[in-house]
N, C-alpha and C. Protein backbone atom coordinates (compact mmCIF):
# COMPACT_ATOMS: atom_id res chain seq x y z
N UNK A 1 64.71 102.66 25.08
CA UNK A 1 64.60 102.49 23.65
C UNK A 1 63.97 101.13 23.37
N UNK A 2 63.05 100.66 22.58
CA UNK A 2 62.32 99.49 22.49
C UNK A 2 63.12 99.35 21.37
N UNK A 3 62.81 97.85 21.34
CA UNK A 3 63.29 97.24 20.40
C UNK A 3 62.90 96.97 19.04
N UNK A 4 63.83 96.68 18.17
CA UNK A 4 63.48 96.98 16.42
C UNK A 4 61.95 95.87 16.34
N UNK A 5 62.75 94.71 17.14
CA UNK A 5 61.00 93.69 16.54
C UNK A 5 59.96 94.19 17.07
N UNK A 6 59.73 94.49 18.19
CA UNK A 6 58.86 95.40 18.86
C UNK A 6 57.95 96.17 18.18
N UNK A 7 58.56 97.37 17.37
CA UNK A 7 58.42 98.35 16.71
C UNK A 7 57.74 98.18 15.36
N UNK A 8 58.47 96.87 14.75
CA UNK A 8 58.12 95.99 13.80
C UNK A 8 56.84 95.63 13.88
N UNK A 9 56.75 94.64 14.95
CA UNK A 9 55.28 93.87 14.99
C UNK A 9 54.10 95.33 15.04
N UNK A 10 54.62 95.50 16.01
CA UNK A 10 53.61 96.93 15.97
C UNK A 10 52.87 97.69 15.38
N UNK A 11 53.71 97.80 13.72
CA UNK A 11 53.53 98.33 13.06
C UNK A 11 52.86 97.46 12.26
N UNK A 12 52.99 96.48 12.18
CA UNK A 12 52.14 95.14 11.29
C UNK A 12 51.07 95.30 11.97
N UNK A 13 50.55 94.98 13.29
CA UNK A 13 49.83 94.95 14.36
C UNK A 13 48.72 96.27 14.08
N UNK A 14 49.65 97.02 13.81
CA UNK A 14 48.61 98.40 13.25
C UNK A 14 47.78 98.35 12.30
N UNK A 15 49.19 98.16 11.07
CA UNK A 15 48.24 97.75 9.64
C UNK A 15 46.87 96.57 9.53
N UNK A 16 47.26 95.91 9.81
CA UNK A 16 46.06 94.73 9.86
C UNK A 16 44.86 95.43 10.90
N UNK A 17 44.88 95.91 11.82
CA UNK A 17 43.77 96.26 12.31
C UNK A 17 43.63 97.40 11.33
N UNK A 18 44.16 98.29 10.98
CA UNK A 18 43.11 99.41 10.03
C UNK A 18 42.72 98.51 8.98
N UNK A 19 43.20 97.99 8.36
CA UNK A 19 43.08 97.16 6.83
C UNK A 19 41.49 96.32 7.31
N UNK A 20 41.27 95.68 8.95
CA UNK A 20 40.41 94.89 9.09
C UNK A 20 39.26 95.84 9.64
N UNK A 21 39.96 96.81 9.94
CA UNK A 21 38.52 98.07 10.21
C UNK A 21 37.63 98.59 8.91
N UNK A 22 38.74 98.57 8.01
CA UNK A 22 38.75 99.39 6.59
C UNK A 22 37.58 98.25 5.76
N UNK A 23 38.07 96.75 5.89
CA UNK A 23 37.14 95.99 5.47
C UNK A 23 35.88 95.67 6.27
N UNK A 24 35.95 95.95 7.28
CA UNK A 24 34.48 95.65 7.74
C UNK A 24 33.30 96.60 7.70
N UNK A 25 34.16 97.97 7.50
CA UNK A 25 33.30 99.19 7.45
C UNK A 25 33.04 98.85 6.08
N UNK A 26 33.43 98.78 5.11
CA UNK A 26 33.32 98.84 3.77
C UNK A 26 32.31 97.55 3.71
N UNK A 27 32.04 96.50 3.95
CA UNK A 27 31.49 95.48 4.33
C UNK A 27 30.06 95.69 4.94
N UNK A 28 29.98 96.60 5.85
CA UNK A 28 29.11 97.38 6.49
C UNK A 28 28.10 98.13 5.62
N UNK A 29 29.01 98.28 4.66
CA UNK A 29 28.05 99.45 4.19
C UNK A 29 27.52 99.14 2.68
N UNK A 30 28.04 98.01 2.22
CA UNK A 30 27.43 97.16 1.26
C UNK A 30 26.62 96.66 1.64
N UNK A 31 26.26 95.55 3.05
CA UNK A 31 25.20 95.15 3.81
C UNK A 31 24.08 96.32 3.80
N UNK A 32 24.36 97.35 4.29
CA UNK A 32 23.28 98.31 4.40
C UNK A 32 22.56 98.55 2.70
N UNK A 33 23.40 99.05 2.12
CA UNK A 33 23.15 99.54 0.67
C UNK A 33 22.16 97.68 0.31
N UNK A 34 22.54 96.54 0.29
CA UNK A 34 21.83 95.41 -0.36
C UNK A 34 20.32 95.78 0.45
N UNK A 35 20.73 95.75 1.94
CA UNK A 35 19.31 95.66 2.43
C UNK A 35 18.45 96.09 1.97
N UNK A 36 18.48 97.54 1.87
CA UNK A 36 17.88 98.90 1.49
C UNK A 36 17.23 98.96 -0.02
N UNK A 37 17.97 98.77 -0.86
CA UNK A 37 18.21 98.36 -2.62
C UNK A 37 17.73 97.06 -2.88
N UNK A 38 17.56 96.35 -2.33
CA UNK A 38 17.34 94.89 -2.56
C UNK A 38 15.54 95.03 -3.40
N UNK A 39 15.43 94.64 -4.42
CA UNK A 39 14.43 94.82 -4.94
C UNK A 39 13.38 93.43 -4.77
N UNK A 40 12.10 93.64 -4.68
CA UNK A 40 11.24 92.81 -4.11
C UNK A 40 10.30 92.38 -5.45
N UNK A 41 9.73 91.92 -5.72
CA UNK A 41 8.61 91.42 -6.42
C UNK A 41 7.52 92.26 -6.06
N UNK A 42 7.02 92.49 -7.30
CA UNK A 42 5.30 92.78 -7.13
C UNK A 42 4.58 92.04 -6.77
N UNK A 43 3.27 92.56 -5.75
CA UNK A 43 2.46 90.95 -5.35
C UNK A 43 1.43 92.32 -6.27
N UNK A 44 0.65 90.62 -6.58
CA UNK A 44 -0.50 90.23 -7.44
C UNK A 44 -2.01 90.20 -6.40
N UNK A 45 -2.90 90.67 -6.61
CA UNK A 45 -4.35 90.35 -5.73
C UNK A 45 -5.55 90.53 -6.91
N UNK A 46 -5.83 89.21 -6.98
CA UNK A 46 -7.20 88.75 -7.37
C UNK A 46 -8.25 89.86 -7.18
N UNK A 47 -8.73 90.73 -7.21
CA UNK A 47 -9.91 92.09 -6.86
C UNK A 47 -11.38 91.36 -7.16
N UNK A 48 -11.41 90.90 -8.35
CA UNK A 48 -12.98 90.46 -8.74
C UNK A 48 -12.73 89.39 -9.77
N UNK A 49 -13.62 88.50 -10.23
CA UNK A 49 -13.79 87.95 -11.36
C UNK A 49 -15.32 87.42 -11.83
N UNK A 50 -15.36 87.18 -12.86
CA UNK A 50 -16.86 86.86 -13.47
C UNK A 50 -16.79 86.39 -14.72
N UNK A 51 -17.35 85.57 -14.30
CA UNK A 51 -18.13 85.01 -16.17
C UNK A 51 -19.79 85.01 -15.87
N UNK A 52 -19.80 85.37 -17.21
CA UNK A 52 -21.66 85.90 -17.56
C UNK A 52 -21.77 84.42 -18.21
N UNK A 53 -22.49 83.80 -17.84
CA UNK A 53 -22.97 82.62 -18.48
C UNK A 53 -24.33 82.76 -19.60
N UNK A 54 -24.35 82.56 -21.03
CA UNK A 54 -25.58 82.85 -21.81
C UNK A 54 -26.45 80.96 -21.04
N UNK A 55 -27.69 81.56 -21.48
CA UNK A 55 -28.42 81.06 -21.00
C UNK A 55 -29.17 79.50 -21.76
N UNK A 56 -28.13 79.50 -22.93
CA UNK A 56 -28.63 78.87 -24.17
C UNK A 56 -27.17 78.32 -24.59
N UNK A 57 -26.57 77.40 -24.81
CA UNK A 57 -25.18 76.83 -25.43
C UNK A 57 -25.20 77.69 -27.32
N UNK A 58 -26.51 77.90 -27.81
CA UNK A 58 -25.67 78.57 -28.69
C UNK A 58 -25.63 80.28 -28.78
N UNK A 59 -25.11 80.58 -27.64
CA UNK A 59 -25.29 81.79 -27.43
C UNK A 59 -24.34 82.05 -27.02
N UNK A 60 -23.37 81.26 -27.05
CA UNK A 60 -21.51 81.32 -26.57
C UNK A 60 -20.98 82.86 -27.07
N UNK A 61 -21.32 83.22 -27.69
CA UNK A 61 -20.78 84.97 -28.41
C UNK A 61 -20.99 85.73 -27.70
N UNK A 62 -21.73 85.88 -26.38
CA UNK A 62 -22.02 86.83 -25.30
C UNK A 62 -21.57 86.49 -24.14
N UNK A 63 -20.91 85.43 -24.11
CA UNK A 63 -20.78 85.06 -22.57
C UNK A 63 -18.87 85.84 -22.63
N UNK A 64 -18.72 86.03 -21.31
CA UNK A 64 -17.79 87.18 -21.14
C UNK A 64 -16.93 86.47 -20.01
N UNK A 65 -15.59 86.53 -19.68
CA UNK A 65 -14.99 86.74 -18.58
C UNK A 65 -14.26 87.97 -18.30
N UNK A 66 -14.58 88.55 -16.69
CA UNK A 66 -14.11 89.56 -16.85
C UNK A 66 -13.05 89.59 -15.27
N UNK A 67 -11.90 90.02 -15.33
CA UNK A 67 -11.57 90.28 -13.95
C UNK A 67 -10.63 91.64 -13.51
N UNK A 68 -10.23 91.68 -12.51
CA UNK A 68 -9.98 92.70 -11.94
C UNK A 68 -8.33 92.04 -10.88
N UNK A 69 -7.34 92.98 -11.49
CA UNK A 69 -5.81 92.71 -10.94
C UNK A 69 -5.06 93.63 -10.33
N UNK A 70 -4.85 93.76 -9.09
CA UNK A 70 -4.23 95.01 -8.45
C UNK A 70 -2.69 94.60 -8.87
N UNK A 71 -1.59 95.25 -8.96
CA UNK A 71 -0.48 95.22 -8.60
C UNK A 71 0.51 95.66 -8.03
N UNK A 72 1.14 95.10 -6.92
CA UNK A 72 1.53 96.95 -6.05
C UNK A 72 3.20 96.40 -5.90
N UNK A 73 3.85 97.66 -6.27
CA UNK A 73 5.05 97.66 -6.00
C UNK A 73 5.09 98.19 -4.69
N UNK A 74 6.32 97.42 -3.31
CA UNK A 74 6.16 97.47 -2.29
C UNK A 74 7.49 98.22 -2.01
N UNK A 75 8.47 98.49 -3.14
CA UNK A 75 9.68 98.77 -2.74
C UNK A 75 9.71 100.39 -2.70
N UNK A 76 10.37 100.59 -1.88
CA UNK A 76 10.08 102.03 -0.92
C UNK A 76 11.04 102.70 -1.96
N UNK A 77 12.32 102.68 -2.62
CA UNK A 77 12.98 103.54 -3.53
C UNK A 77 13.23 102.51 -5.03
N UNK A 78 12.36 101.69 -5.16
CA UNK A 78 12.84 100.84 -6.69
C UNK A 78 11.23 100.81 -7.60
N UNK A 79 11.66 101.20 -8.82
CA UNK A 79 10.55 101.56 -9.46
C UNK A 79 10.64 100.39 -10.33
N UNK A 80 9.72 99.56 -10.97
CA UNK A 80 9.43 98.83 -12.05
C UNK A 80 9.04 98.95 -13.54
N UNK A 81 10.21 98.64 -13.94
CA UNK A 81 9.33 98.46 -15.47
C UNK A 81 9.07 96.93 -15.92
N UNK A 82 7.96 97.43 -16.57
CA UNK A 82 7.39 95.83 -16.96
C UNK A 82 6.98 95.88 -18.46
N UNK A 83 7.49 94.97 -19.22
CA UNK A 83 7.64 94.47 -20.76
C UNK A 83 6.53 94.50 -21.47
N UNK A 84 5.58 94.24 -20.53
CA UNK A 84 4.08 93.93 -21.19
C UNK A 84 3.45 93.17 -20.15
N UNK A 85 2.34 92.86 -20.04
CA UNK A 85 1.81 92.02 -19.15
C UNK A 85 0.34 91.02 -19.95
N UNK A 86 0.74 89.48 -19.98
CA UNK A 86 -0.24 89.12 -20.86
C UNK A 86 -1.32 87.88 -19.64
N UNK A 87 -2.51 87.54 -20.03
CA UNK A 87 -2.88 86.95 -19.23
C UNK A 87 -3.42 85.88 -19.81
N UNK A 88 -3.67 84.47 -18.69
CA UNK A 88 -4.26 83.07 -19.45
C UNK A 88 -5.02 82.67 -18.61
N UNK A 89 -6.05 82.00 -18.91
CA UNK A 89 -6.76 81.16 -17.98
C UNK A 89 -6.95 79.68 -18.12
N UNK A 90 -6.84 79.10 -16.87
CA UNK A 90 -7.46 77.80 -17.31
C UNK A 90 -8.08 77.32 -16.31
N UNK A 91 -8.73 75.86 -17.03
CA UNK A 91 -9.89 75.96 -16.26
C UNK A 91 -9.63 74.40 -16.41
N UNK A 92 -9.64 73.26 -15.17
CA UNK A 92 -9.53 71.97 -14.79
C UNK A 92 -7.65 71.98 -15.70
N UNK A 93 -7.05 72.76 -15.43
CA UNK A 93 -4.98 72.92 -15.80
C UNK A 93 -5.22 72.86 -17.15
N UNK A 94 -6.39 73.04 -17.82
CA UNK A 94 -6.29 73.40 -19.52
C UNK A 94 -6.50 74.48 -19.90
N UNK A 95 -5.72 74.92 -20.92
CA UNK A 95 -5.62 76.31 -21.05
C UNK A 95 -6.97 76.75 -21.86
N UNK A 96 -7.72 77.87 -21.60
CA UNK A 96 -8.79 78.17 -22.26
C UNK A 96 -8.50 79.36 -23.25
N UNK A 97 -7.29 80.23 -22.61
CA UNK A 97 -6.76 80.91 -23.54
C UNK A 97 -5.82 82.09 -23.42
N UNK A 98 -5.26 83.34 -23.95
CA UNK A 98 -4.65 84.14 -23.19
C UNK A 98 -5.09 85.41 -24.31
N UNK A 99 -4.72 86.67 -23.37
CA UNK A 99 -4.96 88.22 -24.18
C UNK A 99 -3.76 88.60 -23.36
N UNK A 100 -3.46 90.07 -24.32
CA UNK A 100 -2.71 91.06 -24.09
C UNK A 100 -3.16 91.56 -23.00
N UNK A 101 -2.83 92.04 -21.59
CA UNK A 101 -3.28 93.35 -20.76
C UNK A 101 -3.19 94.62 -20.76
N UNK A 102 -1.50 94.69 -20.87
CA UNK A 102 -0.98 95.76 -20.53
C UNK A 102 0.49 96.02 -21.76
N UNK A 103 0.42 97.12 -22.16
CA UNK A 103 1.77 97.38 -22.56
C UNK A 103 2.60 97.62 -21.61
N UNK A 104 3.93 97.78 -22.29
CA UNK A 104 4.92 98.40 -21.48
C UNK A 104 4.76 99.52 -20.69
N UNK A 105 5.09 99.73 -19.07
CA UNK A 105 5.14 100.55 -18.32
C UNK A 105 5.57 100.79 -17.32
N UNK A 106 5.93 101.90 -16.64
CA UNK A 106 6.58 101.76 -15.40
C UNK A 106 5.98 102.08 -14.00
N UNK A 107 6.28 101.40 -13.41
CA UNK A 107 5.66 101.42 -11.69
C UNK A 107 6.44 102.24 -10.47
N UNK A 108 5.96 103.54 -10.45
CA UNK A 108 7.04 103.82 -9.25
C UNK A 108 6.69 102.80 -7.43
N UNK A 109 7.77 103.92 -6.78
CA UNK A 109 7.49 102.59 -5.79
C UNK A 109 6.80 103.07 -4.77
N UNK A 110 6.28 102.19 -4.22
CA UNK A 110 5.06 102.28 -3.53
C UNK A 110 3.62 102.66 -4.12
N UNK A 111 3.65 102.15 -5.25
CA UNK A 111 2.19 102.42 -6.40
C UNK A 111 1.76 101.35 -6.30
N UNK A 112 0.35 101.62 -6.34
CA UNK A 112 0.02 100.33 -7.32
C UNK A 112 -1.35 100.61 -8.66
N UNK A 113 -1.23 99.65 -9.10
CA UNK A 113 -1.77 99.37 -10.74
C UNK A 113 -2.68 98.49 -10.65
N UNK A 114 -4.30 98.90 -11.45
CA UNK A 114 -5.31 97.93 -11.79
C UNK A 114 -5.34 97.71 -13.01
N UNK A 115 -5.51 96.70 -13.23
CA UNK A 115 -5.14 95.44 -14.25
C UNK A 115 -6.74 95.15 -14.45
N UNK A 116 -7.27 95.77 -15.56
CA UNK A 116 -8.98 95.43 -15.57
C UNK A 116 -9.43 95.07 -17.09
N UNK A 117 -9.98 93.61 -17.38
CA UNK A 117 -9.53 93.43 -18.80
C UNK A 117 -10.95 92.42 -18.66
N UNK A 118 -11.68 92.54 -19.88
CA UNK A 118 -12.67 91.82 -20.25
C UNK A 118 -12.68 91.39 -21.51
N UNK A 119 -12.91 90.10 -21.67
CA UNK A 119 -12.73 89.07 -23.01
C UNK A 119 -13.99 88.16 -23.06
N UNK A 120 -14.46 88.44 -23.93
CA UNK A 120 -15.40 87.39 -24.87
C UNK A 120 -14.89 86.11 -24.81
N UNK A 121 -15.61 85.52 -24.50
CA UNK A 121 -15.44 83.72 -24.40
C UNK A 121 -14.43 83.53 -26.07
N UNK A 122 -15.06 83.97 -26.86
CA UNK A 122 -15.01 83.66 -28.45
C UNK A 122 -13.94 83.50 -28.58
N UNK A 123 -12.48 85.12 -28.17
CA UNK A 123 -11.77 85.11 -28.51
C UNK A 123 -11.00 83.93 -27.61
N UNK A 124 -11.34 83.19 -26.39
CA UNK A 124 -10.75 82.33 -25.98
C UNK A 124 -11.01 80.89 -27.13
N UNK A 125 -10.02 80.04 -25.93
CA UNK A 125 -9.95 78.28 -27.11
C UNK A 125 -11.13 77.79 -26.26
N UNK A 126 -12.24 78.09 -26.44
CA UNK A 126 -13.45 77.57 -25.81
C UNK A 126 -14.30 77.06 -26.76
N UNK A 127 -14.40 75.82 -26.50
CA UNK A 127 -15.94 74.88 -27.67
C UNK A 127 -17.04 74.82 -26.99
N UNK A 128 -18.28 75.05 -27.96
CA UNK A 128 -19.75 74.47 -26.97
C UNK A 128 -19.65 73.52 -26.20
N UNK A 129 -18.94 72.59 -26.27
CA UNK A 129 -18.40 71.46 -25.61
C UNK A 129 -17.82 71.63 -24.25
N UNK A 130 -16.82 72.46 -24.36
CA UNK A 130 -16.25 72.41 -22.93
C UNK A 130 -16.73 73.75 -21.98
N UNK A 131 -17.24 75.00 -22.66
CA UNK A 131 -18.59 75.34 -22.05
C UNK A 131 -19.59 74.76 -21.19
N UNK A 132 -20.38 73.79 -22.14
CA UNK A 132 -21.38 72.96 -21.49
C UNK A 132 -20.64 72.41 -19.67
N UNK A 133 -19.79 71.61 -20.26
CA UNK A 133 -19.03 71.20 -19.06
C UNK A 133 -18.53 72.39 -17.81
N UNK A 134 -18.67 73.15 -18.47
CA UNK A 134 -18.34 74.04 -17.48
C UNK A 134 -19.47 74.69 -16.65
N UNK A 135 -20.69 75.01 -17.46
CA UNK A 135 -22.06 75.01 -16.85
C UNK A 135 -22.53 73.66 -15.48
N UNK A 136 -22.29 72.98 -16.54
CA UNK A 136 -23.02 71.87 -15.88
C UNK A 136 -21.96 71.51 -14.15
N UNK A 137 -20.66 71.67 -13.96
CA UNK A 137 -19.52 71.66 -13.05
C UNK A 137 -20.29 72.50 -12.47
N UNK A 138 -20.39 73.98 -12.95
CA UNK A 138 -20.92 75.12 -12.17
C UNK A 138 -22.16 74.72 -11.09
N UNK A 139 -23.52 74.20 -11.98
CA UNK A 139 -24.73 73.95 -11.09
C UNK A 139 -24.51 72.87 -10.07
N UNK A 140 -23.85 72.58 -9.89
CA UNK A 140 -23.45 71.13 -9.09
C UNK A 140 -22.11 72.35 -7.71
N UNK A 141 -22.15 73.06 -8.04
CA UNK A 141 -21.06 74.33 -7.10
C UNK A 141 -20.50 75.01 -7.53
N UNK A 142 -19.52 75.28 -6.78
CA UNK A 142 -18.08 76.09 -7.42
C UNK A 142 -17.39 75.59 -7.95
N UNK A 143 -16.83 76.07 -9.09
CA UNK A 143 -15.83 75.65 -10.19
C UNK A 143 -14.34 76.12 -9.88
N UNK A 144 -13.01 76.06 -9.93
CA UNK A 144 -12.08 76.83 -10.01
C UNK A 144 -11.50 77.04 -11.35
N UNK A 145 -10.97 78.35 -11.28
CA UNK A 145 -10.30 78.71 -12.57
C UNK A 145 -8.68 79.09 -12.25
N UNK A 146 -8.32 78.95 -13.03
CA UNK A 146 -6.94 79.43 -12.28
C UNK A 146 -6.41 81.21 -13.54
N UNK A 147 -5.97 82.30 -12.68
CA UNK A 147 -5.50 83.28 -14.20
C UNK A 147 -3.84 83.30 -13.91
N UNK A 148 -3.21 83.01 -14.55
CA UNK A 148 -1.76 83.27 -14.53
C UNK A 148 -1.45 84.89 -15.41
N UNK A 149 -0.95 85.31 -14.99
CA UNK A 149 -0.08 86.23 -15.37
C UNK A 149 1.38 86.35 -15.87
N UNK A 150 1.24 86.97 -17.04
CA UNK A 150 3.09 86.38 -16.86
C UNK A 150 3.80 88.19 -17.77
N UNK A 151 4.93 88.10 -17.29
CA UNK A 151 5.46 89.47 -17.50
C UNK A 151 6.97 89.79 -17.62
N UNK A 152 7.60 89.83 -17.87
CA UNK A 152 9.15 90.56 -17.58
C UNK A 152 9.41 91.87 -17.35
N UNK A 153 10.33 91.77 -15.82
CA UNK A 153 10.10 93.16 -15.83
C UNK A 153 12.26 93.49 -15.20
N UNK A 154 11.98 95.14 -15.09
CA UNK A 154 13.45 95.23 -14.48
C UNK A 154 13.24 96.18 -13.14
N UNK A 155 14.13 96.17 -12.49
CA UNK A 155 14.05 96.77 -11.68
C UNK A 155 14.77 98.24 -11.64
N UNK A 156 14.71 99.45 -11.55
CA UNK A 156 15.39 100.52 -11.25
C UNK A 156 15.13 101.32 -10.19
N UNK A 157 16.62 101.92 -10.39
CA UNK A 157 16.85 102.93 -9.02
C UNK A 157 17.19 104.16 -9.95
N UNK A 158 17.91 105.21 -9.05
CA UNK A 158 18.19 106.69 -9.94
C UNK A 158 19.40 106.22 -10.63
N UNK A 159 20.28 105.27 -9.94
CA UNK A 159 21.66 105.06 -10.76
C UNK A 159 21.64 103.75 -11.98
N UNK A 160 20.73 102.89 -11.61
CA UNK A 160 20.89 101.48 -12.52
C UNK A 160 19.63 100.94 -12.36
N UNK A 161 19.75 99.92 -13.82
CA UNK A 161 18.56 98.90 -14.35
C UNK A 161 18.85 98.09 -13.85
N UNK A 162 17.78 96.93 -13.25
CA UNK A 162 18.55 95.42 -12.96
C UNK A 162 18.46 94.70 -14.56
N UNK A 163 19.00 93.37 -14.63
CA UNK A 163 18.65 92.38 -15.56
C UNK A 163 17.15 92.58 -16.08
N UNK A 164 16.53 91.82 -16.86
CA UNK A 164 15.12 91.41 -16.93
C UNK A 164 14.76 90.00 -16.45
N UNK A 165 13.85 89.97 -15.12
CA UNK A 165 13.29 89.08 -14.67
C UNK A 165 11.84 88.53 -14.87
N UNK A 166 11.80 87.16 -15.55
CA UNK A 166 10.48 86.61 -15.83
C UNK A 166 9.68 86.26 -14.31
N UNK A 167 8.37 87.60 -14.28
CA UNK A 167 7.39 86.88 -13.43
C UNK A 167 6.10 86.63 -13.83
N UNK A 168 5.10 85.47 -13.33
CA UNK A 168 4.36 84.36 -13.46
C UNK A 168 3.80 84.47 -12.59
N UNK A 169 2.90 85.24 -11.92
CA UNK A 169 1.86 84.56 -10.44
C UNK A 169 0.70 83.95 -11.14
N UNK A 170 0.23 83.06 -10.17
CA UNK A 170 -0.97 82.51 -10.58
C UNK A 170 -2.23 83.04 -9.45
N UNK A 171 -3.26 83.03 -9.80
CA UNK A 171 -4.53 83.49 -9.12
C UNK A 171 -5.72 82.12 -9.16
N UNK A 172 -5.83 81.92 -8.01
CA UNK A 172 -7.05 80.72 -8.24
C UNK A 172 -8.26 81.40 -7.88
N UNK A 173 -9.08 81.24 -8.78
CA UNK A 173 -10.28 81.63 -8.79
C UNK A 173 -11.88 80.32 -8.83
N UNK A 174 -11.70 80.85 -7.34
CA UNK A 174 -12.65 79.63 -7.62
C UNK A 174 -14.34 80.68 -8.16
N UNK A 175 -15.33 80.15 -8.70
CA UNK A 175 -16.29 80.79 -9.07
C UNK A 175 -17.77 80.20 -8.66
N UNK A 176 -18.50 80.83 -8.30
CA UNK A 176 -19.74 80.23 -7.44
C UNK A 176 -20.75 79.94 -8.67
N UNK A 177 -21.79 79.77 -8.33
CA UNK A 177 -23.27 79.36 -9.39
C UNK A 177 -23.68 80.84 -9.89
N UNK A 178 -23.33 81.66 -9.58
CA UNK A 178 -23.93 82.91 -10.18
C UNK A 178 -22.69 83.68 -11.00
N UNK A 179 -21.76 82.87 -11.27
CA UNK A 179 -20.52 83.45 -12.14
C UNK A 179 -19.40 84.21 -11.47
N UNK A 180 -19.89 84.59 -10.65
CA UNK A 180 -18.95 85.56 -9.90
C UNK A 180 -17.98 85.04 -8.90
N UNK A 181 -16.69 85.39 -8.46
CA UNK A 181 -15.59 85.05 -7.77
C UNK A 181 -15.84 84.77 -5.98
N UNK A 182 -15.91 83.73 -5.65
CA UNK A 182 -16.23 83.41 -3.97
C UNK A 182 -15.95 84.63 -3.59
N UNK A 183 -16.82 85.31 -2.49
CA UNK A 183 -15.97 86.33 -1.51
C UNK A 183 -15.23 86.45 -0.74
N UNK A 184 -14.29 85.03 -0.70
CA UNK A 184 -13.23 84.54 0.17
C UNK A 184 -12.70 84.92 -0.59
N UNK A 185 -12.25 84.67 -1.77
CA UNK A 185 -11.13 84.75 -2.22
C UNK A 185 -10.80 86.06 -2.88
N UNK A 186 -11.87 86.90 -3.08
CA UNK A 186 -11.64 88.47 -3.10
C UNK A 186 -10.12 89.07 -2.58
N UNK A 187 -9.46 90.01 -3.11
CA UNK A 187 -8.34 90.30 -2.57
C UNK A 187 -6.89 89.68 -1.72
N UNK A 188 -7.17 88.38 -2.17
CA UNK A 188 -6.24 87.34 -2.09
C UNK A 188 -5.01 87.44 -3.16
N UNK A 189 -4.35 87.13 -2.62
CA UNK A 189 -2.65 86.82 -3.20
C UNK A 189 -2.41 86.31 -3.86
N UNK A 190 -1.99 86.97 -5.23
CA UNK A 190 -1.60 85.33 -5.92
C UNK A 190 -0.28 85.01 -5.92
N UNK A 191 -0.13 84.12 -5.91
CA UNK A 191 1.20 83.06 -5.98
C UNK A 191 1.73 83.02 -7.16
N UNK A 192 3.18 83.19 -6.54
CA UNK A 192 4.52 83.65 -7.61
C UNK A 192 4.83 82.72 -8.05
């Protein structure tokens, strides 16, 4: 016949190992579920850019920037919605100006989205003035521009929305003597 403490501990001895099986499995499987669910950011890639330069400073009403924005959701079961998507440029960290892109929409996962938007100098904060300067930067090389993007978006699955998260990548664009975007930097990343 064993004894009562014996029997006792034993039985404690028991409980705590299921209780510590019970938590680690359960533990286990939250780890798995975050991994899996864990929602990623959209990356951003630069595709093309251009400005048409008029040939005359008062001819600023035709000159155009135009570019081209992939966006790819990478997450294998989380779809995106995004608030709107608006864009700015600037050019030497001053802002030249911003437009609407995109309304509201959603991204399933593993998609991706072109972002293709052309604006008249006009409607930007651009003067003959800082035009000129921008010509004249140009014939002397490449210029950089920088386009930020900025957006809020959420994340979903079949069961839940996340929060709304503000994202911001930036795209440097540097631009050669003929207006158009280096071919280095074609399909480059932009930074979150």
């Amino acid at each position: 016949m064993a004894h009562p403490i014996t029997r006792k501990a034993r039985a404690i001895q028991l409980a705590v190992a299921v209780v510590c099986t019970i938590v680690f499995f359960v533990g286990l499987i939250f780890l798995i579920l975050w991994l899996s669910l864990r929602p990623h950011t959209p990356k951003f890639h630069i595709e093309d850019f251009s400005i048409s330069v008029p040939s005359q400073p008062n001819e600023l009403e035709i000159a155009r920037i135009t570019f081209n924005v992939t966006v790819h959701n990478g997450n294998h079961r989380i779809g995106i919605l995004y608030d709107s998507l608006t864009g700015s440029v600037y050019y030497k960290d001053q802002w030249v100006g911003s437009t609407h892109l995109l309304d509201p929409f959603y991204q399933g996962p593993k998609k991706t989205t072109l972002v293709y938007h052309a604006v008249p100098v006009t409607a930007l904060m651009v003067n003959s003035q800082r035009w000129m300067e921008f010509v004249n930067d140009r014939a002397k090389g490449s210029v950089d521009f920088r386009l930020e993007l900025i957006s809020t978006v959420r994340y979903r699955t079949k069961l839940w929305d996340t929060k709304r998260h503000r994202i911001h990548p930036n795209c440097i664009v540097p631009v050669g003597q003929d207006g158009l975007i280096l071919p280095s930097y074609k399909h480059r990343k932009c930074t979150a």
